[in-house]
Protein backbone atom coordinates (compact mmCIF):
# COMPACT_ATOMS: atom_id res chain seq x y z
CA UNK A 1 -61.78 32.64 103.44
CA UNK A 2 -64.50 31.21 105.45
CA UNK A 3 -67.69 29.78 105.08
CA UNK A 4 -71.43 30.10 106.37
CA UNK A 5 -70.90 27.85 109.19
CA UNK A 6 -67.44 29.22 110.13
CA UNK A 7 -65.66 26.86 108.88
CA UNK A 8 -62.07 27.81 107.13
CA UNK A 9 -61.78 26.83 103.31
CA UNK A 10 -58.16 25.76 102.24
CA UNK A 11 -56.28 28.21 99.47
CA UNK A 12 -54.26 25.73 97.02
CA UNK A 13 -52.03 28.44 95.58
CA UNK A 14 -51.25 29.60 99.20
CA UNK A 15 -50.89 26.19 100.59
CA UNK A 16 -47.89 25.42 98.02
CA UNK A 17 -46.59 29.02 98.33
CA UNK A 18 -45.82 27.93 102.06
CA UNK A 19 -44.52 24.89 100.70
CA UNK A 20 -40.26 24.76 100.72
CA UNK A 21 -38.96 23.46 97.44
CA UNK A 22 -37.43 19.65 97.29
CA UNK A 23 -33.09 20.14 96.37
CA UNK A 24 -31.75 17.52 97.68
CA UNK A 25 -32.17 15.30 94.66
CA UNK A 26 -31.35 17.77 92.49
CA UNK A 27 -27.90 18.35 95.05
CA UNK A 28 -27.04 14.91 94.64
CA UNK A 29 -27.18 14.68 91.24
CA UNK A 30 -25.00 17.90 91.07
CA UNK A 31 -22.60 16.34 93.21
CA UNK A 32 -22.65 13.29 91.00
CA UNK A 33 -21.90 15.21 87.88
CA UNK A 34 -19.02 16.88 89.61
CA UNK A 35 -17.30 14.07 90.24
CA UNK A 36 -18.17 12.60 86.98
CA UNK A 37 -16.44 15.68 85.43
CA UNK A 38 -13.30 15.15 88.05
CA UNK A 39 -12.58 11.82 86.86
CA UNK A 40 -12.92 12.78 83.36
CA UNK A 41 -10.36 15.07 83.67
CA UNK A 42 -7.97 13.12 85.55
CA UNK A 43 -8.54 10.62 82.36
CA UNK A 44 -7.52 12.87 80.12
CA UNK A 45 -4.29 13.72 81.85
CA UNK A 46 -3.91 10.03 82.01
CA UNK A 47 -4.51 9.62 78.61
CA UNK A 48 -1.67 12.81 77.82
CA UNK A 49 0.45 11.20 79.93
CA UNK A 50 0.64 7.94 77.96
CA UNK A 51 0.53 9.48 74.87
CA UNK A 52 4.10 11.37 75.66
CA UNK A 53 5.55 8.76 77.33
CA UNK A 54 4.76 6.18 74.06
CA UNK A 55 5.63 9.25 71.50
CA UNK A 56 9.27 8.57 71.05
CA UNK A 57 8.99 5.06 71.08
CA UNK A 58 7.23 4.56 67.25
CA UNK A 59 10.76 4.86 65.43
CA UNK A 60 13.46 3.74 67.48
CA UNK A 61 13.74 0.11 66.59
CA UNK A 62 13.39 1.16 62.99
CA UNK A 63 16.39 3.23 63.58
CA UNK A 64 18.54 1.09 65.70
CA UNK A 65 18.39 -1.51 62.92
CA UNK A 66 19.22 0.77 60.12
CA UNK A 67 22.22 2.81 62.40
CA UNK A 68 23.67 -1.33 62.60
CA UNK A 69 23.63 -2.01 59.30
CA UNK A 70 25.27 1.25 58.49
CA UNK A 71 28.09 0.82 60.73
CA UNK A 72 28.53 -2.78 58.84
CA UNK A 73 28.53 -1.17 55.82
CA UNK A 74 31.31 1.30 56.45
CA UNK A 75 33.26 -1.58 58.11
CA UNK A 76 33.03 -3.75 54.86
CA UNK A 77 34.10 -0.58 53.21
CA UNK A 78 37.01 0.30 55.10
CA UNK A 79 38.17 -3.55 54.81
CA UNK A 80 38.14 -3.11 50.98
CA UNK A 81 39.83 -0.66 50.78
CA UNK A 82 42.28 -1.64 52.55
CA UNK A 83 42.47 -4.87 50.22
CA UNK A 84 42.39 -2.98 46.81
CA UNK A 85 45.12 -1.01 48.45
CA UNK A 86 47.15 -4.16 49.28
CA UNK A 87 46.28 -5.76 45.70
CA UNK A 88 47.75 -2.63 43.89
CA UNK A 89 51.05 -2.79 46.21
CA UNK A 90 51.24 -6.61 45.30
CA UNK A 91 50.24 -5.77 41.64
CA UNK A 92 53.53 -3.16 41.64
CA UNK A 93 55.88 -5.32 43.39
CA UNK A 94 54.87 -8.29 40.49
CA UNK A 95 55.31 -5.62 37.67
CA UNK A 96 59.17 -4.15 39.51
CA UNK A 97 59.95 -8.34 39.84
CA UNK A 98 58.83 -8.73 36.13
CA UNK A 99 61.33 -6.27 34.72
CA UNK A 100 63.82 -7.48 36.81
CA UNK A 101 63.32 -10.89 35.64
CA UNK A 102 63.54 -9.91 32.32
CA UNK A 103 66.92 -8.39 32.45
CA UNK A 104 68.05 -11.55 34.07
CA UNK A 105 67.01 -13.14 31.23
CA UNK A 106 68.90 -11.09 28.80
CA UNK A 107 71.92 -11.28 30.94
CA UNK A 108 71.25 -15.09 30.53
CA UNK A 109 70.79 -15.62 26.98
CA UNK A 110 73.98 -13.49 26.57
CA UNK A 111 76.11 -16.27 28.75
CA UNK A 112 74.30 -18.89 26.74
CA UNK A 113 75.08 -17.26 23.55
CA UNK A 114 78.93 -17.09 24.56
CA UNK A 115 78.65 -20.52 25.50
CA UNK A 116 77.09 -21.24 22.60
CA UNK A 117 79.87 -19.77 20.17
CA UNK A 118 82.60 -21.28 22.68
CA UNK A 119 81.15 -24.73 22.07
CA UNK A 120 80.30 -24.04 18.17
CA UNK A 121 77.00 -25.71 18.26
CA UNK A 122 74.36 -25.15 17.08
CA UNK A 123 70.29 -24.53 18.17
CA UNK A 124 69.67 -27.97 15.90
CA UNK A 125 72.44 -30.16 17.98
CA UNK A 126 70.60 -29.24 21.12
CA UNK A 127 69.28 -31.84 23.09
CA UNK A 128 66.81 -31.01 26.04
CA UNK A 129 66.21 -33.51 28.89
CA UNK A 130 63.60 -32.38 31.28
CA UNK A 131 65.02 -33.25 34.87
CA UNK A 132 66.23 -31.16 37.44
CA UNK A 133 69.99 -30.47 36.93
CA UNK A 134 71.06 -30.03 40.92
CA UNK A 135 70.36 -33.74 40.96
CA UNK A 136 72.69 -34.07 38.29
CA UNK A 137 76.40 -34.93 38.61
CA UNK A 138 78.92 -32.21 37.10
CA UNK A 139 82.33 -33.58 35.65
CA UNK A 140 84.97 -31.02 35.50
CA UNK A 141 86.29 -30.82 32.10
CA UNK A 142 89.64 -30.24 31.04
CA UNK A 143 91.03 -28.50 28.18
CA UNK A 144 93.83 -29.30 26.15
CA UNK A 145 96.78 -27.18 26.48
CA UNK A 146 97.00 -25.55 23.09
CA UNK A 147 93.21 -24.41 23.83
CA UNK A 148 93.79 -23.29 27.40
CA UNK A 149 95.27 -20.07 26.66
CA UNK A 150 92.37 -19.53 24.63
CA UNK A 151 90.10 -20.35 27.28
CA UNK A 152 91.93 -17.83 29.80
CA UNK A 153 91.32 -14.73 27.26
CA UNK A 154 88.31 -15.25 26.00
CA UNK A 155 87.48 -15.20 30.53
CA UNK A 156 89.02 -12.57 30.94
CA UNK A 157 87.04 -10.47 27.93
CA UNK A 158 83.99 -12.17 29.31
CA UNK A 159 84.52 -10.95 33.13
CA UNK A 160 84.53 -7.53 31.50
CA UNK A 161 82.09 -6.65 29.12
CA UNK A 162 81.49 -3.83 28.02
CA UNK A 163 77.37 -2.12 28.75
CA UNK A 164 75.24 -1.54 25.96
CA UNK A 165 73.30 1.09 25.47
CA UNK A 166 70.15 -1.24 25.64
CA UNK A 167 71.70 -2.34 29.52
CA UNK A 168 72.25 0.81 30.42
CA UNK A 169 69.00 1.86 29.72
CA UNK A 170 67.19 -1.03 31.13
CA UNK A 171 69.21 -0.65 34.26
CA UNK A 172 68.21 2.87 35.10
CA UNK A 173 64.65 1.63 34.35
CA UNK A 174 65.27 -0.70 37.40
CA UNK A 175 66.44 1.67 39.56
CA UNK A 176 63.62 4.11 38.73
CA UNK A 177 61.07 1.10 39.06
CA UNK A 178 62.82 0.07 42.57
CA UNK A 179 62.67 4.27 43.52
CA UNK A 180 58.51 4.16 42.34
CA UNK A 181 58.29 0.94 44.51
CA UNK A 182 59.81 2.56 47.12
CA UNK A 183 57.64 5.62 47.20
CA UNK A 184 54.75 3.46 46.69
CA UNK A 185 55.35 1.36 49.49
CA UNK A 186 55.71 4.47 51.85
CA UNK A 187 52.51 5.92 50.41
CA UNK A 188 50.86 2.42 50.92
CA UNK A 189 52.40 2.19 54.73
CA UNK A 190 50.98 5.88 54.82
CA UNK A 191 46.85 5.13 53.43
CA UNK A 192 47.25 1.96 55.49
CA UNK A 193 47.80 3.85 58.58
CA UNK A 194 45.47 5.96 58.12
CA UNK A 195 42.81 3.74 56.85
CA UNK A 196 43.41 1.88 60.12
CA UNK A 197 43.20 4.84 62.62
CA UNK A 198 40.11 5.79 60.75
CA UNK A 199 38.32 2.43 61.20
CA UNK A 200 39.54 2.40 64.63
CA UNK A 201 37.83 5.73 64.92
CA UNK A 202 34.77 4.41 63.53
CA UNK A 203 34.15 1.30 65.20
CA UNK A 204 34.95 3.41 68.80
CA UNK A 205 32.31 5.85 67.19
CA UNK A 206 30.03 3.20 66.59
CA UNK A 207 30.69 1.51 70.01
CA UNK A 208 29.55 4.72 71.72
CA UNK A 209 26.33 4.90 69.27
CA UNK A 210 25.36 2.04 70.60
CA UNK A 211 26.21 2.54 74.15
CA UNK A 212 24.09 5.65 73.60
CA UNK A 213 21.78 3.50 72.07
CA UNK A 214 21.40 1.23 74.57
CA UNK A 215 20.86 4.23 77.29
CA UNK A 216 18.33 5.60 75.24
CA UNK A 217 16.49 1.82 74.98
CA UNK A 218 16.56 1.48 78.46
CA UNK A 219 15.13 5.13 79.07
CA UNK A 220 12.48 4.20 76.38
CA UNK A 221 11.88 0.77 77.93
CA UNK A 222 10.73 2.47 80.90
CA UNK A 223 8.86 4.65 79.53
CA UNK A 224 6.95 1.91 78.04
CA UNK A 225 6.33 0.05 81.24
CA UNK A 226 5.15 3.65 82.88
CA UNK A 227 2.82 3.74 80.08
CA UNK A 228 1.56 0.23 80.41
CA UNK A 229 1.06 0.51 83.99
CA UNK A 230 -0.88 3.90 83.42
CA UNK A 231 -2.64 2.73 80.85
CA UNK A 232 -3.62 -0.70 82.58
CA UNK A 233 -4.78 2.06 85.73
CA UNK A 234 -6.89 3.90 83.71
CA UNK A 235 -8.44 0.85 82.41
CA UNK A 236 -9.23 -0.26 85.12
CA UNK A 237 -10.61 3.00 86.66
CA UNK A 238 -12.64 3.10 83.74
CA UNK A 239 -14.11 -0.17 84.19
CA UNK A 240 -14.98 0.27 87.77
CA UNK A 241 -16.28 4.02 86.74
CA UNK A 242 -18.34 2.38 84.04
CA UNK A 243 -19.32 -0.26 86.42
CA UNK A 244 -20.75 2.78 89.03
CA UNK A 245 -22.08 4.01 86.65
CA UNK A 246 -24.65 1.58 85.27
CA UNK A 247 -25.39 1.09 88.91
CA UNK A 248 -26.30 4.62 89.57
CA UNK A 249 -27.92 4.65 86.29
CA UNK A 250 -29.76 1.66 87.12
CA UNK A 251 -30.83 3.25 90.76
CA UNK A 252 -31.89 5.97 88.50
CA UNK A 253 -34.60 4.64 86.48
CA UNK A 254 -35.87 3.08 89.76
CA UNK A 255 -36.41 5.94 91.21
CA UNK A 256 -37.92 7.40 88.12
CA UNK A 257 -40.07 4.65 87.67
CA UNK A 258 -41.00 4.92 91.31
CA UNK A 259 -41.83 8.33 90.86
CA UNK A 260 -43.84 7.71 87.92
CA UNK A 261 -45.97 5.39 89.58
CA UNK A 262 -46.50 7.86 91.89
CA UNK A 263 -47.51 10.31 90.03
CA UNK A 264 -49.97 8.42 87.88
CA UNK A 265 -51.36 7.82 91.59
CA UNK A 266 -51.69 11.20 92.46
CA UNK A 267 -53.55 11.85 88.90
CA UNK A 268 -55.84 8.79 89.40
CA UNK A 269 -56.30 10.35 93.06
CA UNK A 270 -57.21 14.12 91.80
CA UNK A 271 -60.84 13.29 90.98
CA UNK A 272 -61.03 12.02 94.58
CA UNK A 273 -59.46 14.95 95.75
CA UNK A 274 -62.23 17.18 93.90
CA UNK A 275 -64.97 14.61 95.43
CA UNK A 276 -63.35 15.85 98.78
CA UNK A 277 -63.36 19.41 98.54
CA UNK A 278 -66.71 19.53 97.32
CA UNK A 279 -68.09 17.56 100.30
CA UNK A 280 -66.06 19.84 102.18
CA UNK A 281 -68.19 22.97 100.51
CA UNK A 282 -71.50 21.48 101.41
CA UNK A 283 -70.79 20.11 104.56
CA UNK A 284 -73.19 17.12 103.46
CA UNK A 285 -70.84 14.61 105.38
CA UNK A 286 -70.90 15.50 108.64
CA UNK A 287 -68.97 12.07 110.50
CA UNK A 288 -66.11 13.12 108.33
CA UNK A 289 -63.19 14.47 110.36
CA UNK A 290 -62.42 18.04 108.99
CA UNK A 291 -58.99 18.07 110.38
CA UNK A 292 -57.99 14.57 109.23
CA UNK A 293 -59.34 15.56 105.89
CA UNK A 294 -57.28 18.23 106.06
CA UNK A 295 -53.98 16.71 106.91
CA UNK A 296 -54.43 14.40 103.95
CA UNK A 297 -54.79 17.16 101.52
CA UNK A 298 -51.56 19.16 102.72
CA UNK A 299 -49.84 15.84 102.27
CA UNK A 300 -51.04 15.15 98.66
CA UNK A 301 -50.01 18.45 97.58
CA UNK A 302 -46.81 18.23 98.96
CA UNK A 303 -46.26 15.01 97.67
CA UNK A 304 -47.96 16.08 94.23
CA UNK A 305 -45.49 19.29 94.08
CA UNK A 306 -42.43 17.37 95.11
CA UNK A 307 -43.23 14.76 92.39
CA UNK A 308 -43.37 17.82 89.65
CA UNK A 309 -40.05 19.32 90.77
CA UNK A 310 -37.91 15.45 90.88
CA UNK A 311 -39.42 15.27 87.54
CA UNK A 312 -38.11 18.40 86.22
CA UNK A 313 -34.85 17.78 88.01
CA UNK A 314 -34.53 14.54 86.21
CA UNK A 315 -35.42 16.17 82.66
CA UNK A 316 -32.49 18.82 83.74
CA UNK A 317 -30.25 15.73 84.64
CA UNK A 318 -31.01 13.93 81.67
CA UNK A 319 -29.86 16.86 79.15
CA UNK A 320 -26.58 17.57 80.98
CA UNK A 321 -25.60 13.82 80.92
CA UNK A 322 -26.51 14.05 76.89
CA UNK A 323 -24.44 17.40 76.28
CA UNK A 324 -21.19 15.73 78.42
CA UNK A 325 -21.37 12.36 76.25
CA UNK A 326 -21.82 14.16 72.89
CA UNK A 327 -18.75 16.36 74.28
CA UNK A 328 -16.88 13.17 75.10
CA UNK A 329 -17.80 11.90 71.53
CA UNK A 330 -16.23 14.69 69.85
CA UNK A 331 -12.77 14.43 71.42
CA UNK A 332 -12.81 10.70 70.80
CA UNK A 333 -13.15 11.82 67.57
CA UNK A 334 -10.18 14.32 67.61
CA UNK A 335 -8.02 11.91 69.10
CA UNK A 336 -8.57 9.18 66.78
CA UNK A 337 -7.82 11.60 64.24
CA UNK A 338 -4.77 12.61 65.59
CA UNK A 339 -3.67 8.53 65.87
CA UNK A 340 -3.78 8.13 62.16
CA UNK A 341 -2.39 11.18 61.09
CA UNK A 342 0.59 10.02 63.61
CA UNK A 343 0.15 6.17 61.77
CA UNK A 344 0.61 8.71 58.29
CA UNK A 345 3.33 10.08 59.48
CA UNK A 346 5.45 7.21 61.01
CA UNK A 347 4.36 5.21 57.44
CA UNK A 348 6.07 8.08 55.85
CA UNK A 349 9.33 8.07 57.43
CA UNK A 350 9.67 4.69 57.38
CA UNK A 351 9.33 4.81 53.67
CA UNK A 352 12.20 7.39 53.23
CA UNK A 353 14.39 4.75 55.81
CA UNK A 354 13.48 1.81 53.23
CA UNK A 355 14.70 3.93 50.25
CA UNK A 356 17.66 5.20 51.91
CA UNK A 357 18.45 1.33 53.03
CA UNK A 358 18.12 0.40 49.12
CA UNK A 359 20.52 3.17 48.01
CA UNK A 360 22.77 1.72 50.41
CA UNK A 361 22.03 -1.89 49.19
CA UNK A 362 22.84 -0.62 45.44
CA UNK A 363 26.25 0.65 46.20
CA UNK A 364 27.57 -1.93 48.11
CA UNK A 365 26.15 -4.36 45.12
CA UNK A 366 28.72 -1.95 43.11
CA UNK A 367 31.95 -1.86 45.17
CA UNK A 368 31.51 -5.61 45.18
CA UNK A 369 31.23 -5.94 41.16
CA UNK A 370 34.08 -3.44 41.14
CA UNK A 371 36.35 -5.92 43.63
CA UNK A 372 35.11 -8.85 41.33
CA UNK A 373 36.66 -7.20 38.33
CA UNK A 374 39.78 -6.04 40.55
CA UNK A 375 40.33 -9.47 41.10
CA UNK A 376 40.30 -11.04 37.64
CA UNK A 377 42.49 -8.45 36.35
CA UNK A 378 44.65 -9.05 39.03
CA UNK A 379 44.31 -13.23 37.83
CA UNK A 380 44.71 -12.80 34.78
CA UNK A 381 47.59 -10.71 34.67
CA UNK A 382 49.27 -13.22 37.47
CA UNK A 383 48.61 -15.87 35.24
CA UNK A 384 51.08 -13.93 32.35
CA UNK A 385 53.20 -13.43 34.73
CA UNK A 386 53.21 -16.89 35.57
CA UNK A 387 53.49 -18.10 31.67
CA UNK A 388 56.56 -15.90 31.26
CA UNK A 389 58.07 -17.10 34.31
CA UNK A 390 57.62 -21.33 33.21
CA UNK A 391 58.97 -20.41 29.53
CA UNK A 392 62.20 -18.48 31.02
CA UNK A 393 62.60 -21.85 33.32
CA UNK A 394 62.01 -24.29 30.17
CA UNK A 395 64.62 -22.25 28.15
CA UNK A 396 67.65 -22.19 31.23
CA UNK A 397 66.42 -26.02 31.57
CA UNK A 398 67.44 -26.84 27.99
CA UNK A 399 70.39 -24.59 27.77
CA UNK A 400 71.44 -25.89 30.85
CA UNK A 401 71.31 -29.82 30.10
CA UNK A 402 72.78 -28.79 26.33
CA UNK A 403 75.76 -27.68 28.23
CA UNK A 404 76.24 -30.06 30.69
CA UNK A 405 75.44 -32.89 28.42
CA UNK A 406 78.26 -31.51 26.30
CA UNK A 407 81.72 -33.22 27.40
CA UNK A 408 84.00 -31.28 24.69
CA UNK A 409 83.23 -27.96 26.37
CA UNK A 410 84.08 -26.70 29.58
CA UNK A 411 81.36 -25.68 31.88
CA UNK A 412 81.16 -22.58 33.21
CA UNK A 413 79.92 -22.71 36.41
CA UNK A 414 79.65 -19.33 37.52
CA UNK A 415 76.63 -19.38 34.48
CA UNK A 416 75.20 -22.41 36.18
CA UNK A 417 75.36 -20.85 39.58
CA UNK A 418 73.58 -17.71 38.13
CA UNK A 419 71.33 -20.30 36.38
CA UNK A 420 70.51 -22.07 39.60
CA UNK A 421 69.76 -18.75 41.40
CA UNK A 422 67.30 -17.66 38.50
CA UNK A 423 65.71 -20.78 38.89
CA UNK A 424 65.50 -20.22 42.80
CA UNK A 425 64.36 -17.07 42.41
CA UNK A 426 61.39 -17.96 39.57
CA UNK A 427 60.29 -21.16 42.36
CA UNK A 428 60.29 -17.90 44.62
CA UNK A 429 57.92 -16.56 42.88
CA UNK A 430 55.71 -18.81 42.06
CA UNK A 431 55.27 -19.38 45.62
CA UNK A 432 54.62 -15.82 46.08
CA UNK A 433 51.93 -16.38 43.21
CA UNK A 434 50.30 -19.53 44.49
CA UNK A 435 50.32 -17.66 48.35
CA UNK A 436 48.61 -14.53 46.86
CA UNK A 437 46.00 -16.55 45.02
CA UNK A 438 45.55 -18.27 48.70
CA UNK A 439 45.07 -14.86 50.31
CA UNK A 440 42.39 -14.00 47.61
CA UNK A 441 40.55 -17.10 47.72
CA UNK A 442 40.70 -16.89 51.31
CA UNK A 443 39.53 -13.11 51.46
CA UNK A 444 36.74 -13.24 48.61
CA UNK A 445 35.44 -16.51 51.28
CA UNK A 446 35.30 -14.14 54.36
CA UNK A 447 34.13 -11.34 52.21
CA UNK A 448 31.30 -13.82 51.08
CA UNK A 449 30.76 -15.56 54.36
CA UNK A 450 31.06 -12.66 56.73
């Protein structure tokens, strides 16, 4: 288009046509988002990492502690058992020594009753001094001769009495007691053994538990310090991400509000720009320069356009950044949610463990009150025993000092030697009495001070 005077008029719409368009902020801001979404990825696989590495580590304490105090239980189990085993082959031995006690006893009062009608006395002309009769000094006696003879039969029917039916039965009731304490005693020897291979089974058992244990603790331990150290990484890329950017963001808004300003310029500047092209039109100006004026207008509009397109690129820019954080948003969200359903879940089990420890808890409280009543039957009926044994001593004490104190009647001392052993023999047992009431005391102090 051309004017009167020859002169070339300048098309707008062509001018900017011609123009290239401005990419290279929108290219850099591309670039910057790529990145952005590169790093955000390798967070996430950070973040996956650390959560496998830390997801078999919420329990295992929990479990180590309650697989210890199971293998203490079953030890304190084992050991009672083996006691109440013991106990009841004690308990048998005191029942077999009982009986045979007894039939000392009758075999006892029989002598003393044949002393007694030898002598002619009577219970009322006994005296009974309580002292020890070894310490005593025995004075052979001697008979007259018309009573001798006498003396000599009535030994010789005593050396061979005749069994009544009453001995004979009580003696096969020995033997079968001694065969039953026999038997029992090999069936004891038997559960002992076995209760002892099986503990040693268990505590091998539970010494490779916890050198499993301790393999798997160590694995997990170093797990845990992977995960740290990831974890401390990605906190620290985070912060130095964050830190870039609120610088870039910063740089940002500088440039925007540079941009700005330059735009509200190049609006205050349009009215001059219309000023110009008129004066251009008329030609009224003549000292103007044409082609300065000229020059200044291609550079406005270029500037002008360039300023519209870093504006829309920046609008663009400013909606992808929203869409990515409202996208990040959402899978904080998810994983959140999947932290406390995991904090349900581990609540859970450890519930069930608790329970499980108090069922545990309840039975041992219930072997124990069993042993406690184990134990005073097993007093009380040593204490019987114990009774029956001091009245069987206070009896052969005063039939022993009514003899001996006697100086008309000859002593037998075959009876006194039987005498003296049955007294032997109850001192032996009430030295095996006091020694098993030592053992109990002893046991029910480890038992309560493990």
């Amino acid at each position: 288009m051309t004017t009167s005077g020859g002169n070339k008029i300048i098309d707008i719409d062509e001018e900017l046509s011609k123009l290239q368009p401005s990419e290279r902020l929108l290219e850099f801001y591309r670039e910057k988002i790529a990145k952005l979404k590169l790093e955000s990825q390798q967070m996430h696989h950070l973040l996956d990492r650390y959560k496998e590495n830390l997801g078999p580590t919420f329990g295992e304490k929990e479990r180590q502690k309650l697989t210890r105090e199971l293998i203490e239980l079953r030890s304190a189990l084992s050991d009672v058992n083996v006691f109440i085993h013991a106990e009841r082959q004690q308990v048998t031995r005191l029942y077999a020594e009982n009986e045979r006690l007894q039939l000392d006893n009758l075999e006892a009062e029989k002598k003393v009753a044949m002393l007694l009608s030898l002598s002619g006395l009577t219970e009322g002309e006994l005296h009974v001094y309580l002292r020890d009769p070894r310490r005593t000094t025995i004075v052979q006696q001697r008979l007259p001769p018309h009573l001798r003879k006498l003396h000599c039969k009535l030994k010789k029917d005593a050396s061979e009495p005749e069994l009544s039916e009453t001995e004979v039965i009580l003696k096969t009731q020995v033997a079968h007691l001694k065969k039953q304490l026999e038997e029992s005693d090999k069936n004891w020897q038997m559960e002992k053994n076995a209760l002892l291979q099986d503990r040693v089974l268990s505590t091998s058992e539970s010494k490779a538990q916890a050198a499993k244990d301790e393999a798997h603790i160590t694995l997990l331990t170093a797990r845990l310090e992977e995960a740290q150290r990831l974890l401390s990484e990605a906190m620290k890329d985070t912060l130095e991400k964050t830190s870039r950017m609120q610088d870039v963001e910063i740089k940002w808004l500088a440039e925007r509000d540079h941009l700005l300003s330059v735009l509200a310029a190049v609006q205050n500047n349009v009215s001059f720009l219309s000023h110009m092209q008129s004066i251009e039109r008329s030609g009224s100006y003549t000292d103007l320069s044409k082609a300065k004026s000229t020059c200044e207008l291609k550079d406005l509009r270029r500037e002008n356009e360039s300023l519209k397109h870093g504006i829309q690129d920046a609008e663009e820019l400013k909606e992808m950044y929203e869409s990515q954080c409202l996208k990040l948003d959402q899978k904080l969200c998810k994983l959140r949610e999947q932290k406390e359903m995991a904090e349900l879940m581990l609540k859970e089990r450890s519930q069930k463990l608790l329970k499980q420890i108090e069922c545990h808890k309840q039975d041992r409280a219930k072997l124990e009150e069993q042993r406690r009543n184990d134990m005073k039957g097993f007093q009380t009926e040593i204490k019987f025993v114990k009774n029956d044994v001091k009245a069987l001593v206070h009896q052969l004490y005063k039939i022993t000092m009514a003899v001996s104190n006697n100086s008309a009647v000859h002593v037998d001392f075959n009876t006194l030697s039987d005498m003296q052993a049955v007294s032997a023999l109850c001192r032996t047992v009430q030295a095996t009495v006091s020694d098993i009431k030592r053992r109990l005391l002893k046991f029910e102090t480890s038992f309560y001070n493990p």
